[in-house]
C-alpha atoms as a PDB file:
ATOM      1  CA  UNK A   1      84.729  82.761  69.565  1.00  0.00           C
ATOM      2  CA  UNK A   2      84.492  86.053  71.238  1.00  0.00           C
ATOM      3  CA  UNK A   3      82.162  85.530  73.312  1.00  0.00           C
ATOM      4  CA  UNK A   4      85.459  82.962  74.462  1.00  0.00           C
ATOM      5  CA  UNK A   5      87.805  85.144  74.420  1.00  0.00           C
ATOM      6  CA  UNK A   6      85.676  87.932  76.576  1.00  0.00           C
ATOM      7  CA  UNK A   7      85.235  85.359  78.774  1.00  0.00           C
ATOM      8  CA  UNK A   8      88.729  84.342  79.506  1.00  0.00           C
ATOM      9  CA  UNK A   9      89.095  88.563  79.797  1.00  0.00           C
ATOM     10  CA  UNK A  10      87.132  88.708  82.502  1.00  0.00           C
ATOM     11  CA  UNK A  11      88.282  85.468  84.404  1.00  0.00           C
ATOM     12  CA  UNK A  12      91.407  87.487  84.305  1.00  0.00           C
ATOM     13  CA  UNK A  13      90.252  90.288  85.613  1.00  0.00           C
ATOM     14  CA  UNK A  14      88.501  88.434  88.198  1.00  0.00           C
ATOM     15  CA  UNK A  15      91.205  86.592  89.194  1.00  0.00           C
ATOM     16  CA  UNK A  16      93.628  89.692  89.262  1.00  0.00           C
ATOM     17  CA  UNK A  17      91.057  91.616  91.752  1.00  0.00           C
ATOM     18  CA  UNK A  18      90.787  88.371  93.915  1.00  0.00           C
ATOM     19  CA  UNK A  19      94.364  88.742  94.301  1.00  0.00           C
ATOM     20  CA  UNK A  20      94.260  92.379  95.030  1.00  0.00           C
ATOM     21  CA  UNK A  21      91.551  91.176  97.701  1.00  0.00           C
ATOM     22  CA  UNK A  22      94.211  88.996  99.527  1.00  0.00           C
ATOM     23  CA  UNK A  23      96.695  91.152  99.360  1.00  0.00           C
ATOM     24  CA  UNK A  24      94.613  93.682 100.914  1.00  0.00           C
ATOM     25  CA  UNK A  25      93.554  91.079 103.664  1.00  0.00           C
ATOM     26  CA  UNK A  26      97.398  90.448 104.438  1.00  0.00           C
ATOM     27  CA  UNK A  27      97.938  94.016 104.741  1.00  0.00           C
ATOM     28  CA  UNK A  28      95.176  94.535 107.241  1.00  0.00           C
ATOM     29  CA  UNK A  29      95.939  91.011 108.944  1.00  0.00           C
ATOM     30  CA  UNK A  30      99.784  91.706 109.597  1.00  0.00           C
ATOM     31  CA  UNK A  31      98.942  95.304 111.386  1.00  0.00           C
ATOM     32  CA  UNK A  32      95.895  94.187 114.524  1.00  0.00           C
ATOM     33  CA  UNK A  33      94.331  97.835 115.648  1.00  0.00           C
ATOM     34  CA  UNK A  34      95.145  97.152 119.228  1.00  0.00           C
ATOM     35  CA  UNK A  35      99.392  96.683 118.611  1.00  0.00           C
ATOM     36  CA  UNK A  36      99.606  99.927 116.139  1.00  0.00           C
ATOM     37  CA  UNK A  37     101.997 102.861 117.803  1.00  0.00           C
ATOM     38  CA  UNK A  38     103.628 106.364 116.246  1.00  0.00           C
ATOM     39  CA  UNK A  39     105.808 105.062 113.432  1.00  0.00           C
ATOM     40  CA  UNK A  40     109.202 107.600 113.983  1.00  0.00           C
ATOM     41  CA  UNK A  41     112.385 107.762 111.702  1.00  0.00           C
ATOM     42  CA  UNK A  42     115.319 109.219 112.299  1.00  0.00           C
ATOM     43  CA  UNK A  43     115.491 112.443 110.070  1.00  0.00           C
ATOM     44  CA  UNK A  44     118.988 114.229 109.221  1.00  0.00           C
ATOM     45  CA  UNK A  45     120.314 117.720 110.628  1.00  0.00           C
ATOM     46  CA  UNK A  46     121.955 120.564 109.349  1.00  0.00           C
ATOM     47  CA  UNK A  47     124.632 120.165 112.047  1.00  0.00           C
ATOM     48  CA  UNK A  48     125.198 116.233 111.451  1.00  0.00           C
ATOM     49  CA  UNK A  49     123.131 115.034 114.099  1.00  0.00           C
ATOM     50  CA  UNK A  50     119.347 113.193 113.667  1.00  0.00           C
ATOM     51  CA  UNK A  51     115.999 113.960 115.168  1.00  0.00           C
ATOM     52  CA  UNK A  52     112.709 111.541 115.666  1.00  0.00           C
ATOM     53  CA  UNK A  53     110.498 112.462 113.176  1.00  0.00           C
ATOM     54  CA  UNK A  54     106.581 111.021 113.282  1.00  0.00           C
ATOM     55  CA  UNK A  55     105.871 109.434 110.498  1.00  0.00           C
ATOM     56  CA  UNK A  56     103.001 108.173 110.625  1.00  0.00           C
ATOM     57  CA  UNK A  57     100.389 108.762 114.184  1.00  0.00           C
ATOM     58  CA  UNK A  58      98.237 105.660 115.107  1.00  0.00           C
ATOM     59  CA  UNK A  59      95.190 107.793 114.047  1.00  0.00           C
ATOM     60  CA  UNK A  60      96.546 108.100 110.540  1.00  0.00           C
ATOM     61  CA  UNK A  61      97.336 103.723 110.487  1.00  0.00           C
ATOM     62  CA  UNK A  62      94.335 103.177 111.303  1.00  0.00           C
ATOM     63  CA  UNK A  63      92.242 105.187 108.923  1.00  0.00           C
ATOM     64  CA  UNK A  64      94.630 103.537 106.234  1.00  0.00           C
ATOM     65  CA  UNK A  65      93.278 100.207 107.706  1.00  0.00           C
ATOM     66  CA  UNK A  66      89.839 101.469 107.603  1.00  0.00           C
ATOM     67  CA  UNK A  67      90.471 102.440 104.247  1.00  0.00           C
ATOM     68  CA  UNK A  68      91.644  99.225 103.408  1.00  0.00           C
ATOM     69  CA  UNK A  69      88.810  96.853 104.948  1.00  0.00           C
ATOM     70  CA  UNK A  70      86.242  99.242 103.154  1.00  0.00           C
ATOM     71  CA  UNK A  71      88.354  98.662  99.766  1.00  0.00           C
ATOM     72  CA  UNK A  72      88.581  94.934 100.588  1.00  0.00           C
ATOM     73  CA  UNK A  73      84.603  95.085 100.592  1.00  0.00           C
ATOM     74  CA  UNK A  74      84.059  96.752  97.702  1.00  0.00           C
ATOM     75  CA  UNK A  75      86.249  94.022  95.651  1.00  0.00           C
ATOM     76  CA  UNK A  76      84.662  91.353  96.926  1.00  0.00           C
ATOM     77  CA  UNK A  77      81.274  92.659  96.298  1.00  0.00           C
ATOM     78  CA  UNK A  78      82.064  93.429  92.952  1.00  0.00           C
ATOM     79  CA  UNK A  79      83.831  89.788  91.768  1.00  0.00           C
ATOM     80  CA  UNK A  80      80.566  88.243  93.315  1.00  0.00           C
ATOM     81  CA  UNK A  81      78.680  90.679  91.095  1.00  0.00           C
ATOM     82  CA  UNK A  82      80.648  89.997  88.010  1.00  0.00           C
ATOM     83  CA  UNK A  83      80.145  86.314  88.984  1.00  0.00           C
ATOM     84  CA  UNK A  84      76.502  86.221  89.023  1.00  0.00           C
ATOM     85  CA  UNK A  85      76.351  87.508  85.701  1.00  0.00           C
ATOM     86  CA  UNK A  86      79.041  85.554  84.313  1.00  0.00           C
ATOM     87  CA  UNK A  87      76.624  82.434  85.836  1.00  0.00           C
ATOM     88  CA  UNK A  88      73.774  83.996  84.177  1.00  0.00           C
ATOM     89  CA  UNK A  89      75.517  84.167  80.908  1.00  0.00           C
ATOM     90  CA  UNK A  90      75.990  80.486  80.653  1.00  0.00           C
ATOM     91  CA  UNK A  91      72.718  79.339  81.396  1.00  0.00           C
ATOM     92  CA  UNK A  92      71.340  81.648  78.815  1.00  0.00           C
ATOM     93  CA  UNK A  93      73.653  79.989  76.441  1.00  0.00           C
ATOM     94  CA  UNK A  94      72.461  76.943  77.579  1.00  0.00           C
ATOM     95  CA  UNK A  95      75.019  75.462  79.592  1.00  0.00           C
ATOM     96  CA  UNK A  96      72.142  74.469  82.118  1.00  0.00           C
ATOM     97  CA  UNK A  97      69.637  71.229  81.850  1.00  0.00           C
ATOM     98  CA  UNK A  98      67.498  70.920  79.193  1.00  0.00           C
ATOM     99  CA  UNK A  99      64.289  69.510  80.371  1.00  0.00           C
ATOM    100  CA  UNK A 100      63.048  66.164  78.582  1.00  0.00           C
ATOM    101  CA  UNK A 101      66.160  65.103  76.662  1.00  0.00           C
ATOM    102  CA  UNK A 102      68.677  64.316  79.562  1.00  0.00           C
ATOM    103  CA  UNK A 103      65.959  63.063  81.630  1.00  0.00           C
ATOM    104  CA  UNK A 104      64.080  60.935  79.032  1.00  0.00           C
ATOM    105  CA  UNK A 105      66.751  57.739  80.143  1.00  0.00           C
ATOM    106  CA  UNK A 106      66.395  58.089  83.623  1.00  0.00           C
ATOM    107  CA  UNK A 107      62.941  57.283  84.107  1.00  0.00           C
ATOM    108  CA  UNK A 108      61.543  53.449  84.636  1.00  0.00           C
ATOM    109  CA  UNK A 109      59.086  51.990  82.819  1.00  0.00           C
ATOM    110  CA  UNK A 110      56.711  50.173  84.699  1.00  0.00           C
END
């Protein structure tokens, strides 16, 4: 039963870092290299009036995306990791064929 129940842990897990991997792929998706500009707000004076402020330069988006597409990576290559195993663990167990006894009714006898 635990072996169950650590099971159904780590399909959780899994599925929780797929999500994280397409919300990372959104991120990068909605912001394409070639359209990013100086993000500016408007920032308050002591006198009452605003100033532009950068708040971000394009150089600091777009080692952010960078960031991002390198973190992407690394999630995917780890849930295909943990997948493998997982695979491996069930046919250990015995979840795969088992030679001689499922095939014993599917041959002809001539």
């Amino acid at each position: 039963m635990a072996k169950k129940q650590q099971s159904t842990y780590v399909d959780f897990e899994l599925e929780w870092l797929e999500n994280k991997s397409r919300e990372l792929k959104a991120y990068v998706d909605k912001r394409p290299l070639d359209e990013l500009s100086d993000r500016i707000a408007w920032r308050d004076t002591k006198s009452g009036g605003t100033i532009p402020v950068v708040v971000a330069t394009i150089e600091q988006q777009r080692s952010d995306l960078s960031k991002a597409v390198k973190d992407y990576g690394e999630i995917i290559k780890i849930v295909n990791e943990v997948r493998e195993k997982e695979s491996l663990k069930l046919e250990k167990r015995g979840g795969g064929k088992i030679a001689g006894i499922l095939n014993s009714g599917d041959e002809d006898d001539d």
